[in-house]
Protein backbone atom coordinates (compact mmCIF):
# COMPACT_ATOMS: atom_id res chain seq x y z
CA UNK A 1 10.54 47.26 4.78
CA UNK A 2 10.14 43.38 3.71
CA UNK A 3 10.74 42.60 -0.08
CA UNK A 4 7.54 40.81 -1.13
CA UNK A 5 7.60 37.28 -1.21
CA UNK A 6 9.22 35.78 -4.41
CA UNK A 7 7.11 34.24 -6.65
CA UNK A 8 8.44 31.28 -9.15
CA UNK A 9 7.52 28.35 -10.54
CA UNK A 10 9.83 25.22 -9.14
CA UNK A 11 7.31 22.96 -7.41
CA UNK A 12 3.79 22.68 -7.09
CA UNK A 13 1.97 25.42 -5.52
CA UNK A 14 1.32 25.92 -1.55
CA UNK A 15 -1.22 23.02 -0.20
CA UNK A 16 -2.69 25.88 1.65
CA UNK A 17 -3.99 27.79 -1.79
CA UNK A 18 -6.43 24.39 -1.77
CA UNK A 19 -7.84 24.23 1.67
CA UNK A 20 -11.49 24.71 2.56
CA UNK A 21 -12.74 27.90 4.36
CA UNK A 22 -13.49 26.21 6.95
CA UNK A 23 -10.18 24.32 7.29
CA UNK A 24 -8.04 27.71 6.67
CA UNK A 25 -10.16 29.30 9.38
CA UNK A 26 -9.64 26.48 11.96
CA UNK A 27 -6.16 25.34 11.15
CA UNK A 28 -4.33 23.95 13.79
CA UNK A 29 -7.49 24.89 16.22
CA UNK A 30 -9.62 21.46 16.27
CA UNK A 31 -11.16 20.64 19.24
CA UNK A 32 -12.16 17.34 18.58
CA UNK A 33 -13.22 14.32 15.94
CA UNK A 34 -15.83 11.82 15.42
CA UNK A 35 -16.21 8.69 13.55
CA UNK A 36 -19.87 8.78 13.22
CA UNK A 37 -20.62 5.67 10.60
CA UNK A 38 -17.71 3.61 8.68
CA UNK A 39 -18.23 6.25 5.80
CA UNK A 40 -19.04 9.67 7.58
CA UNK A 41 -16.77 11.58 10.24
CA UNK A 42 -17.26 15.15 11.73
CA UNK A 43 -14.58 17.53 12.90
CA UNK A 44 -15.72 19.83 15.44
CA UNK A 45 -13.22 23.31 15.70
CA UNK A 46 -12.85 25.23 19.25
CA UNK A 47 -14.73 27.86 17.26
CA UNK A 48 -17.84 25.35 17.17
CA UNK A 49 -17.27 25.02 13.39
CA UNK A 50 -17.95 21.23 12.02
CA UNK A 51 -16.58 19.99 8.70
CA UNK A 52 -17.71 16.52 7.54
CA UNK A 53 -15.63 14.36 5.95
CA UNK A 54 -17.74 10.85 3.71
CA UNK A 55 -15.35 8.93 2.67
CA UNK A 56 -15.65 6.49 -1.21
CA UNK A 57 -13.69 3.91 -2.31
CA UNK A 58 -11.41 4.20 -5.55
CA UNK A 59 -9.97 1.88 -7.52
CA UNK A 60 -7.30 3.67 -7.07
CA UNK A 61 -5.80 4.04 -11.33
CA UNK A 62 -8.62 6.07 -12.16
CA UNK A 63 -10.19 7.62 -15.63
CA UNK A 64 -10.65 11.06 -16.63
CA UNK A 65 -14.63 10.10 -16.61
CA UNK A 66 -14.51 8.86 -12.94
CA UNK A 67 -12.13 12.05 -11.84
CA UNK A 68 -14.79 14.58 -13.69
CA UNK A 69 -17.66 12.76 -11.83
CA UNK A 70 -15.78 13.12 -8.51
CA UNK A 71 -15.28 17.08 -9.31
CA UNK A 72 -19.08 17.23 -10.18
CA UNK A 73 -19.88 15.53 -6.86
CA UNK A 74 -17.94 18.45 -5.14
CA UNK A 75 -18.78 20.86 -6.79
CA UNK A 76 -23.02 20.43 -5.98
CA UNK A 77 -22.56 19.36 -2.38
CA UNK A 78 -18.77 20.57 -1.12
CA UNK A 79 -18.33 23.84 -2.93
CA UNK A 80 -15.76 22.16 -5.16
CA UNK A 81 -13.65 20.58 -2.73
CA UNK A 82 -12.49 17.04 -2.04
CA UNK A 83 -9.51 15.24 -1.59
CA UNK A 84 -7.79 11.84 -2.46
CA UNK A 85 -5.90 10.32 0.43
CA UNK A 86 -2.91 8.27 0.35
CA UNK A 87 -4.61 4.98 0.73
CA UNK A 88 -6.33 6.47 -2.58
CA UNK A 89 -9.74 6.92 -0.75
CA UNK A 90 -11.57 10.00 -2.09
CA UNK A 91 -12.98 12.61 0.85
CA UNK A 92 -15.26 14.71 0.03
CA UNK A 93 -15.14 17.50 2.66
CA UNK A 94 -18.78 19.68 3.60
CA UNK A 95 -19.09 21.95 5.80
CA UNK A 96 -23.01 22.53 5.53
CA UNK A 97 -24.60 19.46 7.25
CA UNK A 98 -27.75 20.02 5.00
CA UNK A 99 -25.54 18.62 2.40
CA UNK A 100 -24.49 15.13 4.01
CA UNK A 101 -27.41 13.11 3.49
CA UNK A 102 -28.03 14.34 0.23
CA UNK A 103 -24.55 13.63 -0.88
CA UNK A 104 -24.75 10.03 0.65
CA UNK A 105 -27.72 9.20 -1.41
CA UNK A 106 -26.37 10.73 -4.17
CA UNK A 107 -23.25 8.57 -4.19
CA UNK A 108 -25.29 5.70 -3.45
CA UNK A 109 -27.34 6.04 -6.45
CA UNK A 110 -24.38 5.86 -9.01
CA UNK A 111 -22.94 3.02 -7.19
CA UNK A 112 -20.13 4.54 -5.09
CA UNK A 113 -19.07 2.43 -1.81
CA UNK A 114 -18.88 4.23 1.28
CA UNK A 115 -16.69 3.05 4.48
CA UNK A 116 -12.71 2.81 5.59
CA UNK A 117 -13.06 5.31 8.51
CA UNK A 118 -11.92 3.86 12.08
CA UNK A 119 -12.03 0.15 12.80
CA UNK A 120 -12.10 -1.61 9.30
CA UNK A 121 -10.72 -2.14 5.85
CA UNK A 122 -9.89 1.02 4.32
CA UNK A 123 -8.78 1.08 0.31
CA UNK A 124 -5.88 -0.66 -0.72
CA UNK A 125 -2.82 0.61 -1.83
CA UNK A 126 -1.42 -0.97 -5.10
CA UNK A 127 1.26 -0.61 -7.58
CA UNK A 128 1.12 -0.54 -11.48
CA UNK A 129 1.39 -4.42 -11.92
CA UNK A 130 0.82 -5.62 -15.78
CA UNK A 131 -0.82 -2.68 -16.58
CA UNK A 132 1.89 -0.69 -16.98
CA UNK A 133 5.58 -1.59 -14.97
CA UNK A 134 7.72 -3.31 -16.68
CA UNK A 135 9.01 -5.44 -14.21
CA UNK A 136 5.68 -6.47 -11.93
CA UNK A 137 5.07 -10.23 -11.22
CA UNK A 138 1.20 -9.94 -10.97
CA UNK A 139 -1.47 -8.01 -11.81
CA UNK A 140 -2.11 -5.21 -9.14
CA UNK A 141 -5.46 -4.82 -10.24
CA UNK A 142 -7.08 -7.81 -10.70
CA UNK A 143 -5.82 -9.04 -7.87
CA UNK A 144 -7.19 -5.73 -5.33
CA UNK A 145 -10.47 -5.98 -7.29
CA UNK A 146 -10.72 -9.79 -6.57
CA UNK A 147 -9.70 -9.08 -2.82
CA UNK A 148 -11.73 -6.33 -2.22
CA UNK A 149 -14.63 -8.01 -3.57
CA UNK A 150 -14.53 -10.50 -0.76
CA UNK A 151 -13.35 -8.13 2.05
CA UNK A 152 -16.16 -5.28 1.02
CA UNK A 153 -18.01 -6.29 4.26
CA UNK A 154 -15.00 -5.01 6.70
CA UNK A 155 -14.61 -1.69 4.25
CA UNK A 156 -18.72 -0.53 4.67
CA UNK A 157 -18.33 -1.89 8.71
CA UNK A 158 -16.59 -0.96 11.66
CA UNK A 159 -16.19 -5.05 12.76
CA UNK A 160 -11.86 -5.32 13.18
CA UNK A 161 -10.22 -4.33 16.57
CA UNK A 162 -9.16 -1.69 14.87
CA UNK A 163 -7.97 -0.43 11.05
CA UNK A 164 -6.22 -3.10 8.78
CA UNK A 165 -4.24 -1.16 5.99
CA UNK A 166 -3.88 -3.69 3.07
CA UNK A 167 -1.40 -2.86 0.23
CA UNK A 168 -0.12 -4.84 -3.00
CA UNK A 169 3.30 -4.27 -4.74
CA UNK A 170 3.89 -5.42 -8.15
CA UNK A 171 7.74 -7.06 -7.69
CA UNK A 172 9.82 -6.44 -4.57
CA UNK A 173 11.15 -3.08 -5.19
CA UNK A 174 7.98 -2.38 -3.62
CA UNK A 175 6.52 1.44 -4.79
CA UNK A 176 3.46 0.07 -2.77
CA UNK A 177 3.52 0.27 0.92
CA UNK A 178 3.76 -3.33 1.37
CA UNK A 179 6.99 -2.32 4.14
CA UNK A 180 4.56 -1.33 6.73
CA UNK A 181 0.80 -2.20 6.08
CA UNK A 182 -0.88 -4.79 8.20
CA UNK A 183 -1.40 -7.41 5.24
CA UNK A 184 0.40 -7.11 2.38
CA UNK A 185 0.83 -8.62 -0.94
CA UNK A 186 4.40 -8.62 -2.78
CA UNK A 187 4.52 -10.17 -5.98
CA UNK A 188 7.83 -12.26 -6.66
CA UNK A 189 9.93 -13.81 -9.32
CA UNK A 190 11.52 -17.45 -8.89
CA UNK A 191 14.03 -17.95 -10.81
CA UNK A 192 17.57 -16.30 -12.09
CA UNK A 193 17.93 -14.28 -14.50
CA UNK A 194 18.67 -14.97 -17.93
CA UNK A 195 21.15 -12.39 -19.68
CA UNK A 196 21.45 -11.89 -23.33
CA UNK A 197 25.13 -11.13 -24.02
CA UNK A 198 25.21 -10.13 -27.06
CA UNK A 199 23.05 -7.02 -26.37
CA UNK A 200 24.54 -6.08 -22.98
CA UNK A 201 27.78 -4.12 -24.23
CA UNK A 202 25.21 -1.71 -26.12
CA UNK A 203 22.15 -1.62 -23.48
CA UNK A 204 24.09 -1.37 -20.47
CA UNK A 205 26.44 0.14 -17.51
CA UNK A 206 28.58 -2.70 -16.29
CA UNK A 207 29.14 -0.67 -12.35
CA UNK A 208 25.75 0.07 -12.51
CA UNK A 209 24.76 -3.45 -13.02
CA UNK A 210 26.87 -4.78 -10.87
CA UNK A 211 25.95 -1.73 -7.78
CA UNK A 212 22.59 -2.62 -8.64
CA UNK A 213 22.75 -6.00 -6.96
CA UNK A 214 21.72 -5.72 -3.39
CA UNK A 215 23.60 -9.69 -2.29
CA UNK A 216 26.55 -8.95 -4.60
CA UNK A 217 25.56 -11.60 -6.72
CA UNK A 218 26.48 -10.08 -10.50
CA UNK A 219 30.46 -10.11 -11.73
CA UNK A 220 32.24 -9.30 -14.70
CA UNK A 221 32.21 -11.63 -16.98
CA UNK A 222 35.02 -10.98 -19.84
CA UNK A 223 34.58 -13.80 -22.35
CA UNK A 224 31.65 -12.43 -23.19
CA UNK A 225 32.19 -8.87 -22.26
CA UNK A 226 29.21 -8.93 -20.41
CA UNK A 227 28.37 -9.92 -16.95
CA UNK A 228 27.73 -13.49 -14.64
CA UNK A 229 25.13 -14.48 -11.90
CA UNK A 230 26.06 -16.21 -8.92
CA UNK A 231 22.73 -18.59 -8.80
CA UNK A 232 23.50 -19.06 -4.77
CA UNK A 233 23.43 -14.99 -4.04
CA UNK A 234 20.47 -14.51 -6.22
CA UNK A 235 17.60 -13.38 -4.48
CA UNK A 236 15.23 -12.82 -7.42
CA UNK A 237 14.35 -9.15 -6.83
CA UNK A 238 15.07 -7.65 -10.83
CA UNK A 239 17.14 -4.75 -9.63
CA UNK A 240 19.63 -5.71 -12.55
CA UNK A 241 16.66 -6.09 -14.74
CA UNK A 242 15.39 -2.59 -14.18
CA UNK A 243 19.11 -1.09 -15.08
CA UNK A 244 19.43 -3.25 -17.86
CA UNK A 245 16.63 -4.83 -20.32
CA UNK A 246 19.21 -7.53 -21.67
CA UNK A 247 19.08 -9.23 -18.04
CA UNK A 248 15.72 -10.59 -17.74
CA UNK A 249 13.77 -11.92 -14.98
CA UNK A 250 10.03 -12.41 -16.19
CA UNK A 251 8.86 -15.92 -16.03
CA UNK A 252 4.25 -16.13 -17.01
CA UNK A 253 4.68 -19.32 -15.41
CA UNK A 254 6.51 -19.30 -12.25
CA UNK A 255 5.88 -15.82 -10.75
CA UNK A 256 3.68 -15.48 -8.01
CA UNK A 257 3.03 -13.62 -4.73
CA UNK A 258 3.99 -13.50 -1.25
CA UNK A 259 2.33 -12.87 1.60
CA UNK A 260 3.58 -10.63 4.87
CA UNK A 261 1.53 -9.37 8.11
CA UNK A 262 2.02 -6.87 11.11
CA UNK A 263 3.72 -4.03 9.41
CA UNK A 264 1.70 -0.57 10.79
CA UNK A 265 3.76 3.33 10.18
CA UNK A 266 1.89 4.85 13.77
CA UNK A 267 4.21 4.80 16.75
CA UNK A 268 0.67 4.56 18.38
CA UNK A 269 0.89 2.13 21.55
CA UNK A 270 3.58 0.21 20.17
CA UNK A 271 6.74 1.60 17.63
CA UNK A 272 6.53 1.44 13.64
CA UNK A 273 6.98 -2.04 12.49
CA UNK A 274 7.63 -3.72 9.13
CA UNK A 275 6.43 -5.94 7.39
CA UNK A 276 7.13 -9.69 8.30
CA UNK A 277 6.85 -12.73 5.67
CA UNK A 278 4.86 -15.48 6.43
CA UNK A 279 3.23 -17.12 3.18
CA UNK A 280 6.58 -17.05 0.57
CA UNK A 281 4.57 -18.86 -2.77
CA UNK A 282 1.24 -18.38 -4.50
CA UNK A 283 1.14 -18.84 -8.07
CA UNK A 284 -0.52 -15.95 -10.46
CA UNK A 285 -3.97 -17.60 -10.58
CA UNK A 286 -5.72 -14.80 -12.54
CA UNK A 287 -8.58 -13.61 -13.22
CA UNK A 288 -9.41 -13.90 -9.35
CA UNK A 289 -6.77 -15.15 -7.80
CA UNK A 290 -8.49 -17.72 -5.65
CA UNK A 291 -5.92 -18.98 -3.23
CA UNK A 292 -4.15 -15.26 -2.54
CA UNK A 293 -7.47 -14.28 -2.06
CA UNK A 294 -8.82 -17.05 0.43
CA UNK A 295 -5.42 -16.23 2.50
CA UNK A 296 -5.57 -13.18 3.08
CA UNK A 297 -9.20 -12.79 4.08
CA UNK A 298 -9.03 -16.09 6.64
CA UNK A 299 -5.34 -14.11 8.12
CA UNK A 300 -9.00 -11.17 8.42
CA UNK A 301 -10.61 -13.48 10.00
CA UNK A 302 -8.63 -15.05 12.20
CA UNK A 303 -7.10 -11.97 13.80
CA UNK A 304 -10.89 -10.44 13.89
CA UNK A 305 -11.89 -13.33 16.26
CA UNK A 306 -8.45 -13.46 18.37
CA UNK A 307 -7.11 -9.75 18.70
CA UNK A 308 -7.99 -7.00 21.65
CA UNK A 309 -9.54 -3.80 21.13
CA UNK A 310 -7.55 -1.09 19.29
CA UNK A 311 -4.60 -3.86 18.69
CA UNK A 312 -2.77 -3.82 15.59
CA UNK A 313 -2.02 -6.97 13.03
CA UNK A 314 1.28 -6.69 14.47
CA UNK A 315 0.69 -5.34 17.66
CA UNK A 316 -1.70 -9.02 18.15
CA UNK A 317 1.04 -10.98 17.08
CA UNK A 318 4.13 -9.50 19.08
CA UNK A 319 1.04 -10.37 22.02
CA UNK A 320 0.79 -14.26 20.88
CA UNK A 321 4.30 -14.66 19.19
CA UNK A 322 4.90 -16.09 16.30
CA UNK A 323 4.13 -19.67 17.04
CA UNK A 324 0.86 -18.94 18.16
CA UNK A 325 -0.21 -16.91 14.99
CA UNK A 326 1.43 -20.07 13.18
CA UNK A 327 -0.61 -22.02 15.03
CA UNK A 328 -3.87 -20.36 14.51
CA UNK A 329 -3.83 -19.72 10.97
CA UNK A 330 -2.53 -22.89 10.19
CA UNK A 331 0.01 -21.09 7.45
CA UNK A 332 3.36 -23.64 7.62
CA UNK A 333 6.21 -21.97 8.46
CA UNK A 334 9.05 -22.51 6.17
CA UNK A 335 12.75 -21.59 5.88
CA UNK A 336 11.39 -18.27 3.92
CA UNK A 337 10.24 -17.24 6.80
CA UNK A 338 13.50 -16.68 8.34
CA UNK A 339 15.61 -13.36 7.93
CA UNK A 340 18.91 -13.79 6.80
CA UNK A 341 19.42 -11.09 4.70
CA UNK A 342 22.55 -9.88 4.55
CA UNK A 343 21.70 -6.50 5.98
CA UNK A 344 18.95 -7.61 8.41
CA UNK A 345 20.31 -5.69 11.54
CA UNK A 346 18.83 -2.41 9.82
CA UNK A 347 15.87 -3.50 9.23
CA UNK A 348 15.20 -4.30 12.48
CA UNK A 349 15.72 -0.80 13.35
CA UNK A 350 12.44 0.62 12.91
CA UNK A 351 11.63 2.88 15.80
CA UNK A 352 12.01 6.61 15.24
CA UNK A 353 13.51 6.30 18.78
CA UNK A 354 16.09 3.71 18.55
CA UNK A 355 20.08 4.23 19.25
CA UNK A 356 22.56 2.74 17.56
């Protein structure tokens, strides 16, 4: 006789506890999907079953207001259930077609946007930025709202080759997928650290300052029982900042942004890829951010006009090379631009297939 199954309370419950009917009862057995408008998709089940699927834009930190209005959405048209994605879109999932059009106008009405399925601009993953992380080098907001507002067009449309993921990351420890999105946005500092010694001894780890530093630029530094930077191996990422407060890296008037392209997670047609720099330096311009934003929409445009059917950011530019997306955008290439990191042979490892 089986013991019945143990019941406890490390981790979050099963994913399955949260599924609709209509999911749990077709699991696994989907016949087929369709992207019917930039904000609507059906899935059809081998049983005949169809779930719909219209998708909203978020602005991804969201209030307790806005999360209670998205529950009373659900629970008039979806029986109570939607989802957020990880792109931070929120789904909300009906199975009773009567319900779609009346949940579209609905959604309309209070001023929801509606797109990011299939061939467009779908909601942009960000970090915390001066909201809230101590060590960001922009504002993650203000900057997606300000880019957003401009791209809108390619969110509510189905005009792009195919899907552009955008993303934003605060400083370049990077909790935004800025690694592997099509265009991304890393903020950066600019300049070395400055350490207060006379707090360090009390604040701080020396080894874990020091194993902190990614190019081995941080020593001991006795006389002043504290630690040194080597300005030459400094790469301005604020590891050492984030271990220890008394090292620190902000700067209001010299951090900025950088700009990289062709990074995609699929291994669809072509392997994962990351991330690749190409603009190194824009200066914090808030409240809109006129220059990052005029960048990365022309990059839009430009691989809009030039790139195949179903290709990729990246997947365009491995096509052209390098020189010719240079060429094209009219973005100078610089020195930054170059890979010399010190580990740069892993990174270039990125297929799930690759040997050693």
């Amino acid at each position: 006789m089986a013991l019945p199954q143990r019941k406890t309370d490390i981790g979050p419950p099963h994913y399955k506890q949260f599924l609709p009917p209509v999911i749990q009862k077709n699991y696994g057995k989907w016949k087929y999907h369709e992207v019917i408008n930039p904000g609507l998709m059906v899935h059809v089940g081998e049983s005949g079953d169809k779930l719909w699927t219209v998708r909203v834009a978020s602005p991804r930190i969201l209030s307790t207001a806005t999360i209670r209005e998205h529950c009373d959405i659900a629970e008039k048209y979806c029986g109570g259930f939607f989802r957020y994605t990880t792109r931070n879109n929120v789904e909300f999932l009906v199975s009773d077609e009567k319900q779609v059009e009346p949940l579209r106008k609905d959604l309309t009405a209070r001023g929801f946007k509606m797109g990011g399925i299939g061939s467009g601009i779908s909601n942009v993953v960000h970090t915390q930025g001066w909201v809230h992380c101590h060590s960001a080098c922009t504002d993650a907001s203000g900057l997606v709202k300000s880019m957003m507002d401009e791209l809108m067009p390619y969110f509510e449309s189905k005009r792009l080759p195919n899907k552009v993921r955008l993303a934003v990351a605060c400083c370049v420890n990077m909790c935004g997928a800025v690694h592997c999105s099509d265009i991304a946005v890393v903020a950066v500092h600019t300049k070395v650290p400055t350490i207060a010694h006379e707090n360090f001894k009390n604040m701080c780890e020396l080894p874990t300052v020091i194993g902190s530093c990614p190019t081995r630029a941080i020593s001991p530094d006795p006389a002043n029982k504290s630690v040194k930077i080597n300005a030459e191996k400094c790469m301005y990422c604020g590891n050492c900042f984030t271990v220890c407060p008394p090292i620190s890296i902000k700067d209001p008037e010299r951090d900025g942004i950088a700009i990289l392209v062709g990074g995609k997670v699929n291994s669809l047609r072509s392997n994962p890829k990351f991330s690749k720099l190409v603009i190194p330096y824009i200066s914090n311009e808030p409240p809109r951010w006129p220059k990052a934003v005029a960048a990365i929409k022309h990059i839009v445009e430009v691989y809009a006009k030039n790139a195949r059917k179903h290709e990729r950011v990246g997947e365009w530019i491995e096509r052209i090379g390098w020189e010719r997306f240079f060429s094209l955008t009219g973005i100078d290439f610089t020195f930054q631009c170059i890979d010399d990191f010190t580990f740069m042979r892993d990174t270039m490892r990125t297929s799930s297939t690759f040997k050693w």
